[in-house]
PDB file of N, CA and C in Angstrom:
ATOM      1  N   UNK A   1     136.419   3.082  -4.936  1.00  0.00           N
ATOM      2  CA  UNK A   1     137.260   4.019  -5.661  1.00  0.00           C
ATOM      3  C   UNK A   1     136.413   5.241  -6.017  1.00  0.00           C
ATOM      4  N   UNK A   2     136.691   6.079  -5.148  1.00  0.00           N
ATOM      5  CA  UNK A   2     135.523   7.114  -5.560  1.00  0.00           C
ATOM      6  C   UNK A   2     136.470   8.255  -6.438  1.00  0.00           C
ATOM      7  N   UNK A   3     135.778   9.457  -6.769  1.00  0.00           N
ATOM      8  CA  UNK A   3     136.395  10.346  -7.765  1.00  0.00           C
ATOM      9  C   UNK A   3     137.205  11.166  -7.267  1.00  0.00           C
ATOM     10  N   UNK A   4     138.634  11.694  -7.429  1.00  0.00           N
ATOM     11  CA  UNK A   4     139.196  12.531  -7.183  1.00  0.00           C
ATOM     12  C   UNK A   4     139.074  13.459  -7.102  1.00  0.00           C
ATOM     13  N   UNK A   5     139.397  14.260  -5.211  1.00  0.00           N
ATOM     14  CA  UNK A   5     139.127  15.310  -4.844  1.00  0.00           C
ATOM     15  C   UNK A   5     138.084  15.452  -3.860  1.00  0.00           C
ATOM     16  N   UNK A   6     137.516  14.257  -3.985  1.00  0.00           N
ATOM     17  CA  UNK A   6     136.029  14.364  -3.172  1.00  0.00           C
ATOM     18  C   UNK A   6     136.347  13.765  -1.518  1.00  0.00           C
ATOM     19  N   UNK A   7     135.449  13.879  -0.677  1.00  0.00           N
ATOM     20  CA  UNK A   7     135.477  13.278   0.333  1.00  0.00           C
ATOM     21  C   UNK A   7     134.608  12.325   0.303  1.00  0.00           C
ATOM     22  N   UNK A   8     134.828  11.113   1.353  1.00  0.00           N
ATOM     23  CA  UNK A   8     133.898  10.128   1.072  1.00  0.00           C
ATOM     24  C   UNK A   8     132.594  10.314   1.658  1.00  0.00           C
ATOM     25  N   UNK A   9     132.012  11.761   2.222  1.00  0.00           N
ATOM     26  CA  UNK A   9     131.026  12.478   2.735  1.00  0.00           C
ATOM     27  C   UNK A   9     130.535  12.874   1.470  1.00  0.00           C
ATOM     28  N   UNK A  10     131.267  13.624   0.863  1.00  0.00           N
ATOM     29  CA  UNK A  10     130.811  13.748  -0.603  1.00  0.00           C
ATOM     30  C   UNK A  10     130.400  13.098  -1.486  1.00  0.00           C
ATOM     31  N   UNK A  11     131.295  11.988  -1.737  1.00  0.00           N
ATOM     32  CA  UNK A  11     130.799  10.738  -2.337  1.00  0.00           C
ATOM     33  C   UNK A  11     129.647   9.669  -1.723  1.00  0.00           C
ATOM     34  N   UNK A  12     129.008  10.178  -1.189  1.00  0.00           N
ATOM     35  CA  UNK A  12     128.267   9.343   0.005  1.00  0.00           C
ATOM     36  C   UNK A  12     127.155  10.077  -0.592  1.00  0.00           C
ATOM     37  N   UNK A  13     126.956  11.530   0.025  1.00  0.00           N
ATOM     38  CA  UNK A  13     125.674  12.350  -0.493  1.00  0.00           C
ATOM     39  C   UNK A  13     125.525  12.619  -2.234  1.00  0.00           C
ATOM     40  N   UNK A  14     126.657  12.517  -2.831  1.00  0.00           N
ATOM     41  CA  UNK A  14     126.489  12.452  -4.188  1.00  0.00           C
ATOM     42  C   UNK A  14     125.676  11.053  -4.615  1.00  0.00           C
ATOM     43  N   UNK A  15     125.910  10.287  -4.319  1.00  0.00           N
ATOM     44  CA  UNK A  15     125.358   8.656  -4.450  1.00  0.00           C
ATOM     45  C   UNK A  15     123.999   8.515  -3.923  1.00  0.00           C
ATOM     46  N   UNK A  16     124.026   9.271  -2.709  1.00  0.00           N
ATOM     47  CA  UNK A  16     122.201   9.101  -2.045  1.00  0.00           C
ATOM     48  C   UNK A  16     121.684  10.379  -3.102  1.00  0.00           C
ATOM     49  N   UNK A  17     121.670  11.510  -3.515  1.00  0.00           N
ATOM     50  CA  UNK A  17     121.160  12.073  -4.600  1.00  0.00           C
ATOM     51  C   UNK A  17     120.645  11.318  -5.688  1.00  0.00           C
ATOM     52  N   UNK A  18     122.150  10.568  -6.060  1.00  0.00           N
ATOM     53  CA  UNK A  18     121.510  10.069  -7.314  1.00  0.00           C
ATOM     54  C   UNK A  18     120.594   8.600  -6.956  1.00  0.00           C
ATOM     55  N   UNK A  19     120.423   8.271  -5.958  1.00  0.00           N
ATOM     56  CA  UNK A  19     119.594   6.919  -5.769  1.00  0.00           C
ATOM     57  C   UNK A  19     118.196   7.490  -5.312  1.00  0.00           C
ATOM     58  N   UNK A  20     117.832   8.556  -4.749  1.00  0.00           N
ATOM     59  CA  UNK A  20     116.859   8.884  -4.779  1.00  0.00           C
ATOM     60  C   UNK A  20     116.104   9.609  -5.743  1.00  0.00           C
ATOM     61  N   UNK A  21     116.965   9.723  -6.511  1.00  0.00           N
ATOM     62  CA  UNK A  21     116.687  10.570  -8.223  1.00  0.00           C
ATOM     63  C   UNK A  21     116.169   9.185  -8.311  1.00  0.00           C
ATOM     64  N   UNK A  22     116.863   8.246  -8.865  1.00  0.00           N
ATOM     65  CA  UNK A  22     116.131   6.960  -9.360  1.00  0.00           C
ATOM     66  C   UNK A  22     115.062   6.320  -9.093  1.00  0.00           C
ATOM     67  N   UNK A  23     114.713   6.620  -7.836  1.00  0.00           N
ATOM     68  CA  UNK A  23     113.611   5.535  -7.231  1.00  0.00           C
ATOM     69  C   UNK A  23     112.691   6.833  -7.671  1.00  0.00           C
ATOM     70  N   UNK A  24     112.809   7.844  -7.396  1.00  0.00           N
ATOM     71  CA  UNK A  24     111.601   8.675  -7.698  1.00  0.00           C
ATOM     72  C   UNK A  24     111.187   8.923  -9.199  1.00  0.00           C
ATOM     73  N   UNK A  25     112.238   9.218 -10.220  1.00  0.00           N
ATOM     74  CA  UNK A  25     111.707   8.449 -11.813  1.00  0.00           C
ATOM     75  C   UNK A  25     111.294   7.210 -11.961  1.00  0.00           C
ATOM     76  N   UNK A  26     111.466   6.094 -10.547  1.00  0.00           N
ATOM     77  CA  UNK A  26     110.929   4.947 -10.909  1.00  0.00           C
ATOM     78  C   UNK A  26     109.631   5.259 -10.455  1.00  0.00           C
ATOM     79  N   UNK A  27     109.279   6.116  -9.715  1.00  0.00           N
ATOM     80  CA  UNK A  27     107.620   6.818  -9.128  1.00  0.00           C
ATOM     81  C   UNK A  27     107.475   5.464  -8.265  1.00  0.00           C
ATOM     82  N   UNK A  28     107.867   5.551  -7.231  1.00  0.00           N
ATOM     83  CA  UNK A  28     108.134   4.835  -5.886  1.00  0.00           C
ATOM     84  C   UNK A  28     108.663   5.917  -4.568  1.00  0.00           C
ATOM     85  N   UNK A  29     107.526   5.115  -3.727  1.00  0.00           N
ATOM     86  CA  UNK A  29     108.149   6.082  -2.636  1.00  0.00           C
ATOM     87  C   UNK A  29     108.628   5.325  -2.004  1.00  0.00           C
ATOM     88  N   UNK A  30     109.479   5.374  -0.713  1.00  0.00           N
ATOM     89  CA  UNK A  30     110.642   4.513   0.213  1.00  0.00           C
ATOM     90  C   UNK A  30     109.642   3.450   0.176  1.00  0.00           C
ATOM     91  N   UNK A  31     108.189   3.222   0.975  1.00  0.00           N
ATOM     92  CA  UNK A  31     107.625   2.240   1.494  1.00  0.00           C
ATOM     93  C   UNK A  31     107.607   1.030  -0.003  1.00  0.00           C
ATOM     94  N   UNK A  32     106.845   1.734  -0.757  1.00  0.00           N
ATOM     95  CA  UNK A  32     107.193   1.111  -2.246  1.00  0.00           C
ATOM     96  C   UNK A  32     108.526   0.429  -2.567  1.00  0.00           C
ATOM     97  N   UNK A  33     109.546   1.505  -2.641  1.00  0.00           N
ATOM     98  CA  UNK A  33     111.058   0.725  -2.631  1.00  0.00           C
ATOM     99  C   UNK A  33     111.232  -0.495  -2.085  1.00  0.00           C
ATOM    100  N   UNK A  34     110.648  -0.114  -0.521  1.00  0.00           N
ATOM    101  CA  UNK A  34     110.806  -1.268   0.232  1.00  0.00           C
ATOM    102  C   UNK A  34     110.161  -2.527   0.178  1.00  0.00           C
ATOM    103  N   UNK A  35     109.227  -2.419  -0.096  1.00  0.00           N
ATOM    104  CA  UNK A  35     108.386  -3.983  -0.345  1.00  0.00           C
ATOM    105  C   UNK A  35     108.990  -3.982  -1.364  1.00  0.00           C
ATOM    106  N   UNK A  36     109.513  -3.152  -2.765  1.00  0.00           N
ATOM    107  CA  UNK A  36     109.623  -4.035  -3.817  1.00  0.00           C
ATOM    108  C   UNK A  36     111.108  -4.683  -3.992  1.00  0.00           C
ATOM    109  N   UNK A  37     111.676  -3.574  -3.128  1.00  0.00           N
ATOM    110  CA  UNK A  37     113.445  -4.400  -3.232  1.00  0.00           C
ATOM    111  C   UNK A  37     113.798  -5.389  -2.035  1.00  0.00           C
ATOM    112  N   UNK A  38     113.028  -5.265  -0.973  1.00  0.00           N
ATOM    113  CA  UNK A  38     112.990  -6.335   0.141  1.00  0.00           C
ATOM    114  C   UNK A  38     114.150  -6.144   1.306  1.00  0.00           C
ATOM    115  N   UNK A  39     114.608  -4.441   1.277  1.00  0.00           N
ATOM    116  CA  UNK A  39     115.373  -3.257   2.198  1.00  0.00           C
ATOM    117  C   UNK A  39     114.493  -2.512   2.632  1.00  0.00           C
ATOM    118  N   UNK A  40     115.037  -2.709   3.954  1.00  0.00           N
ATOM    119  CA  UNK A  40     114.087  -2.062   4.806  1.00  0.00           C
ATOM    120  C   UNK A  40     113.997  -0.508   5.158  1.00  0.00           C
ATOM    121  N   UNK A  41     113.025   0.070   4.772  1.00  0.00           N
ATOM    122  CA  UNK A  41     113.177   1.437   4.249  1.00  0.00           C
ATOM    123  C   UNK A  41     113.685   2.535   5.358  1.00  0.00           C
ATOM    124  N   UNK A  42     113.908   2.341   6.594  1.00  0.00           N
ATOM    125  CA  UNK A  42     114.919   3.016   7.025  1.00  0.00           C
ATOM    126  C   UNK A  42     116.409   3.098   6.361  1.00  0.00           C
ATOM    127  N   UNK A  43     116.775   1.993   6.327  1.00  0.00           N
ATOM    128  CA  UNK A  43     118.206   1.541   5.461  1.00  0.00           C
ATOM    129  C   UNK A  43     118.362   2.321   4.151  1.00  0.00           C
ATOM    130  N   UNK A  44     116.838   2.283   3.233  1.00  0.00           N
ATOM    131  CA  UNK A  44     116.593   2.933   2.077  1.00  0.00           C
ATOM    132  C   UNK A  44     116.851   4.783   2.422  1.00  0.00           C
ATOM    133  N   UNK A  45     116.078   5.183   3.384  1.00  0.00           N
ATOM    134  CA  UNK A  45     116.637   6.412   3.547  1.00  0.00           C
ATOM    135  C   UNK A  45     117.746   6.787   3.908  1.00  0.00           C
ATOM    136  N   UNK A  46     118.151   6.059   4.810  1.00  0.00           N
ATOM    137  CA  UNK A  46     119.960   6.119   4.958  1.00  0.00           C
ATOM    138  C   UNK A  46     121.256   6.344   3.434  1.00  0.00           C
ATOM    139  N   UNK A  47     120.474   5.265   2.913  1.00  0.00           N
ATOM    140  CA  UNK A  47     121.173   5.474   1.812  1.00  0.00           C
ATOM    141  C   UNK A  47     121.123   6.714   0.883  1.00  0.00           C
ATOM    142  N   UNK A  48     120.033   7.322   0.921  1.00  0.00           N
ATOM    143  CA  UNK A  48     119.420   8.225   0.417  1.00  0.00           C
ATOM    144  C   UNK A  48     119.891   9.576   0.666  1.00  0.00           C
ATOM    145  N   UNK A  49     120.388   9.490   2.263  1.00  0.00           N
ATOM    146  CA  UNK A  49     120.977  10.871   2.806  1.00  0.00           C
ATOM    147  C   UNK A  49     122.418  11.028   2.766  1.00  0.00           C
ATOM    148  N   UNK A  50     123.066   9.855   2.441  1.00  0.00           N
ATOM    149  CA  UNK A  50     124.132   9.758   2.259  1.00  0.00           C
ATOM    150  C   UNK A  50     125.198   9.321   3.611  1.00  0.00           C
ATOM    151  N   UNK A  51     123.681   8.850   4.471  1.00  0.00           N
ATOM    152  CA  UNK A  51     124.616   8.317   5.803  1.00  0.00           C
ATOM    153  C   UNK A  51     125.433   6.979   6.222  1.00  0.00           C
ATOM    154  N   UNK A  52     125.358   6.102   5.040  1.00  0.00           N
ATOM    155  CA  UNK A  52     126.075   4.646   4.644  1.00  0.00           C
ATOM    156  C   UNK A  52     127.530   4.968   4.696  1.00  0.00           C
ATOM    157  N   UNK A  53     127.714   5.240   5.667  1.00  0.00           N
ATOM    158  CA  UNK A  53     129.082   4.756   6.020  1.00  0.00           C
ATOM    159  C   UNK A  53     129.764   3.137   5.825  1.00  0.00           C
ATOM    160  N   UNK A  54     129.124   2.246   5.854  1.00  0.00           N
ATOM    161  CA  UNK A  54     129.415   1.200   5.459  1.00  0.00           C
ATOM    162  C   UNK A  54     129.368   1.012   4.509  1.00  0.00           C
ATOM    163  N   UNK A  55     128.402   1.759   3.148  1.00  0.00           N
ATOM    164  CA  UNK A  55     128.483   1.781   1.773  1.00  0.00           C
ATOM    165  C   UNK A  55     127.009   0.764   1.908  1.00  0.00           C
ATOM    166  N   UNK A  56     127.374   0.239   0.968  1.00  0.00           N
ATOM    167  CA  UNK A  56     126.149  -0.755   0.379  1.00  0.00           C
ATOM    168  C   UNK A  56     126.601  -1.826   0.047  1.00  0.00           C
ATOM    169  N   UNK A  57     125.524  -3.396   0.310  1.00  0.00           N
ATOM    170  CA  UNK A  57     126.362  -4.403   0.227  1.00  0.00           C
ATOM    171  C   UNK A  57     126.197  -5.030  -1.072  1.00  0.00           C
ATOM    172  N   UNK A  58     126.431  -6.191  -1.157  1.00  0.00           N
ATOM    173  CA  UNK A  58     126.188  -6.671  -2.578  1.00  0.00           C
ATOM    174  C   UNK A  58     124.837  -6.947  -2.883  1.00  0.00           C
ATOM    175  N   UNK A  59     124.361  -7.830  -2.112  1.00  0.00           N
ATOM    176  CA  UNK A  59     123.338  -8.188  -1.988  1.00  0.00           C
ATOM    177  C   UNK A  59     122.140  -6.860  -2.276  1.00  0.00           C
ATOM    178  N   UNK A  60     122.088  -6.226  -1.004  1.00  0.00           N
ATOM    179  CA  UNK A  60     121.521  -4.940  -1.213  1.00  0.00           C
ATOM    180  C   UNK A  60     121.715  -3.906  -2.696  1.00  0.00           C
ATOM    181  N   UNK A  61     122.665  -3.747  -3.016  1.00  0.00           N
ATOM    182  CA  UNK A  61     122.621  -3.575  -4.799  1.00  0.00           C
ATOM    183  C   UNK A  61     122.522  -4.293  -6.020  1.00  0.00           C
ATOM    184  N   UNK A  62     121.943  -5.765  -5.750  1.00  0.00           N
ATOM    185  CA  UNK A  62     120.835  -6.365  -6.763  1.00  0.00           C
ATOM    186  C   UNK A  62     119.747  -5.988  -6.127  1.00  0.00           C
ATOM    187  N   UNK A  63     119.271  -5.754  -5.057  1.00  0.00           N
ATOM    188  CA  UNK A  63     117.979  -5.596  -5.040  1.00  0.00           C
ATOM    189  C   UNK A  63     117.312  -4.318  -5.469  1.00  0.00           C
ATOM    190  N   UNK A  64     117.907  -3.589  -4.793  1.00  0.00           N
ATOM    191  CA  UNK A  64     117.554  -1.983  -4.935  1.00  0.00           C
ATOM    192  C   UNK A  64     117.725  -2.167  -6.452  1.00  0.00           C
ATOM    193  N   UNK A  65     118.945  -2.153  -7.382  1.00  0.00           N
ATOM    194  CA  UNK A  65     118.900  -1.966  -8.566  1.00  0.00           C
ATOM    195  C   UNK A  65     117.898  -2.669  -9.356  1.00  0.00           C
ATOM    196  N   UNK A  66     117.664  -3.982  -9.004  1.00  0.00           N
ATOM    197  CA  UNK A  66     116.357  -4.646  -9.342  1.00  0.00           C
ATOM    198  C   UNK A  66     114.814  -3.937  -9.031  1.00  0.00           C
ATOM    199  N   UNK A  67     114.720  -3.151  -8.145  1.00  0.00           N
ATOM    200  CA  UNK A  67     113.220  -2.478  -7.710  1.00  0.00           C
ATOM    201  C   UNK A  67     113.718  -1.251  -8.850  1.00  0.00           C
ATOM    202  N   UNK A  68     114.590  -0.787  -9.113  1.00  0.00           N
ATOM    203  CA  UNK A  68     114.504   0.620  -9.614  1.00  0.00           C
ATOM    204  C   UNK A  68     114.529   0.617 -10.696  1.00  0.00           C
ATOM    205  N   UNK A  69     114.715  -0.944 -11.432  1.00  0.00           N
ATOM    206  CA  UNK A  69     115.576  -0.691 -13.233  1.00  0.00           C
ATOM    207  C   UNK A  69     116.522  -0.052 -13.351  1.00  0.00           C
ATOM    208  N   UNK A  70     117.420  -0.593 -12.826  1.00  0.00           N
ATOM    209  CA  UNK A  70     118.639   0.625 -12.891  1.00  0.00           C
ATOM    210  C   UNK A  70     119.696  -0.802 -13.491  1.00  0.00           C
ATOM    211  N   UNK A  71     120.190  -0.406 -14.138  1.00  0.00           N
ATOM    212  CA  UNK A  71     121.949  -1.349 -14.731  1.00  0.00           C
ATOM    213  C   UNK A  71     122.976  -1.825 -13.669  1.00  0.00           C
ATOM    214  N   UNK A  72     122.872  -2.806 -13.230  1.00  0.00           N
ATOM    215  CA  UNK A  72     123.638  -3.121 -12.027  1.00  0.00           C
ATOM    216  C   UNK A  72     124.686  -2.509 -12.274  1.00  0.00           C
ATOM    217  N   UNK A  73     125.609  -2.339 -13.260  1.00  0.00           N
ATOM    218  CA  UNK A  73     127.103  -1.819 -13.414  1.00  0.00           C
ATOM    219  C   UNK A  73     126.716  -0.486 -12.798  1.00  0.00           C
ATOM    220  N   UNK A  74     125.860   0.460 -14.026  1.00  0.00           N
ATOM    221  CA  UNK A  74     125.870   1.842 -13.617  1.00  0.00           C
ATOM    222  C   UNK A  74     125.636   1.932 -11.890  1.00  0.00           C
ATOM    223  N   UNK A  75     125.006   1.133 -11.340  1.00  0.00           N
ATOM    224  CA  UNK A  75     124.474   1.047  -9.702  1.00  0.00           C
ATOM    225  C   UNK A  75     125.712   0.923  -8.913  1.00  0.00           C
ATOM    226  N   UNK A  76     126.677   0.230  -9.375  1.00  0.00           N
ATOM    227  CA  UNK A  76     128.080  -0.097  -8.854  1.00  0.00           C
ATOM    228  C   UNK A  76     129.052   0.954  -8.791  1.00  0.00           C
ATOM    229  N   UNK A  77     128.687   1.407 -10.394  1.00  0.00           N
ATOM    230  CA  UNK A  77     129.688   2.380 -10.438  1.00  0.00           C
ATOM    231  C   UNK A  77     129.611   3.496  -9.641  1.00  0.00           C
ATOM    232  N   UNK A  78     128.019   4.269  -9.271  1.00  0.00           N
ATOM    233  CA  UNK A  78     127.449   5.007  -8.852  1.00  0.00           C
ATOM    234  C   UNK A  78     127.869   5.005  -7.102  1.00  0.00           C
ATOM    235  N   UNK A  79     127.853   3.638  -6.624  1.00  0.00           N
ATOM    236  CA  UNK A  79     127.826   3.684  -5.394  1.00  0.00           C
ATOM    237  C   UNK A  79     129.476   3.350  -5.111  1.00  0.00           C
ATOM    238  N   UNK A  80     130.137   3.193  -5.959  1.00  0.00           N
ATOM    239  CA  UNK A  80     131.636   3.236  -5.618  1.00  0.00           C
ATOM    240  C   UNK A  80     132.226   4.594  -6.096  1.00  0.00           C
ATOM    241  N   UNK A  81     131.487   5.828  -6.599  1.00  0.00           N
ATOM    242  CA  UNK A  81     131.410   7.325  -6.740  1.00  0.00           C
ATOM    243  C   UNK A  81     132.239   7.739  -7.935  1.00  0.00           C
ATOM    244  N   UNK A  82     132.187   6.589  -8.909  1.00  0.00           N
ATOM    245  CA  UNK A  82     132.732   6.703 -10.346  1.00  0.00           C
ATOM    246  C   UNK A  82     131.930   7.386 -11.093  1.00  0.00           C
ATOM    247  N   UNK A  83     132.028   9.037 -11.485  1.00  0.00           N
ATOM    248  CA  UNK A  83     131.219   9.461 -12.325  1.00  0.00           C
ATOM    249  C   UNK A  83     131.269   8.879 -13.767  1.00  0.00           C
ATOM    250  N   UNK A  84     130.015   8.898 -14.493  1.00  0.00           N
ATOM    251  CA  UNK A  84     129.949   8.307 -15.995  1.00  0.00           C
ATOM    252  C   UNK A  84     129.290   9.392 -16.825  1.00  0.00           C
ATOM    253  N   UNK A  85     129.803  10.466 -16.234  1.00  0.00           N
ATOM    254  CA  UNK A  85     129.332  11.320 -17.065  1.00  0.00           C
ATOM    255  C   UNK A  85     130.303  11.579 -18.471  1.00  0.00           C
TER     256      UNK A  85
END
C-alpha cells in the first residue's frame, strides 16, 4: 500500500533512499551490511537504487532491519511506502 499519487518507481526509489540513509547512520558500508544482515550485497544495492521490483521479502526485512537497528514496523512501513512523517 504505498502513498497516494506516487508511482511504484517512486515508491521504490523513495524506500532505497531511505534504506541507504539507514545503513549509512548505522556507519556500514554494503559489504558490512552484508556480512552483518546475511543479504547478499548486490541484492543490498538493488534495494538501495530502488530496483526491487519484487519489493522485499519477509525474511530479508528481519534481517536488514536487524543489521541496521531499525524498528521492524517502521522497516515495513517504509518498504510498503507508508510515509510516517
Amino acid at each position: 500500500m504505498r502513498e497516494a499519487g506516487k508511482t511504484d518507481h517512486e515508491a521504490h526509489m523513495e524506500f532505497g533512499q531511505w534504506l541507504r540513509d539507514q545503513r549509512t547512520k548505522s556507519g556500514l558500508t554494503i559489504e558490512q551490511a552484508s556480512e552483518r544482515s546475511g543479504v547478499q550485497a548486490e541484492r543490498l544495492k538493488s534495494l538501495e537504487l530502488g530496483y526491487a521490483k519484487k519489493g522485499v521479502t519477509a525474511q530479508e526485512s528481519q534481517k536488514v532491519a536487524a543489521a541496521y537497528r531499525i524498528n521492524i514496523q517502521e522497516f515495513l512501513d517504509k518498504a510498503m511506502g507508508k510515509d510516517q512523517s
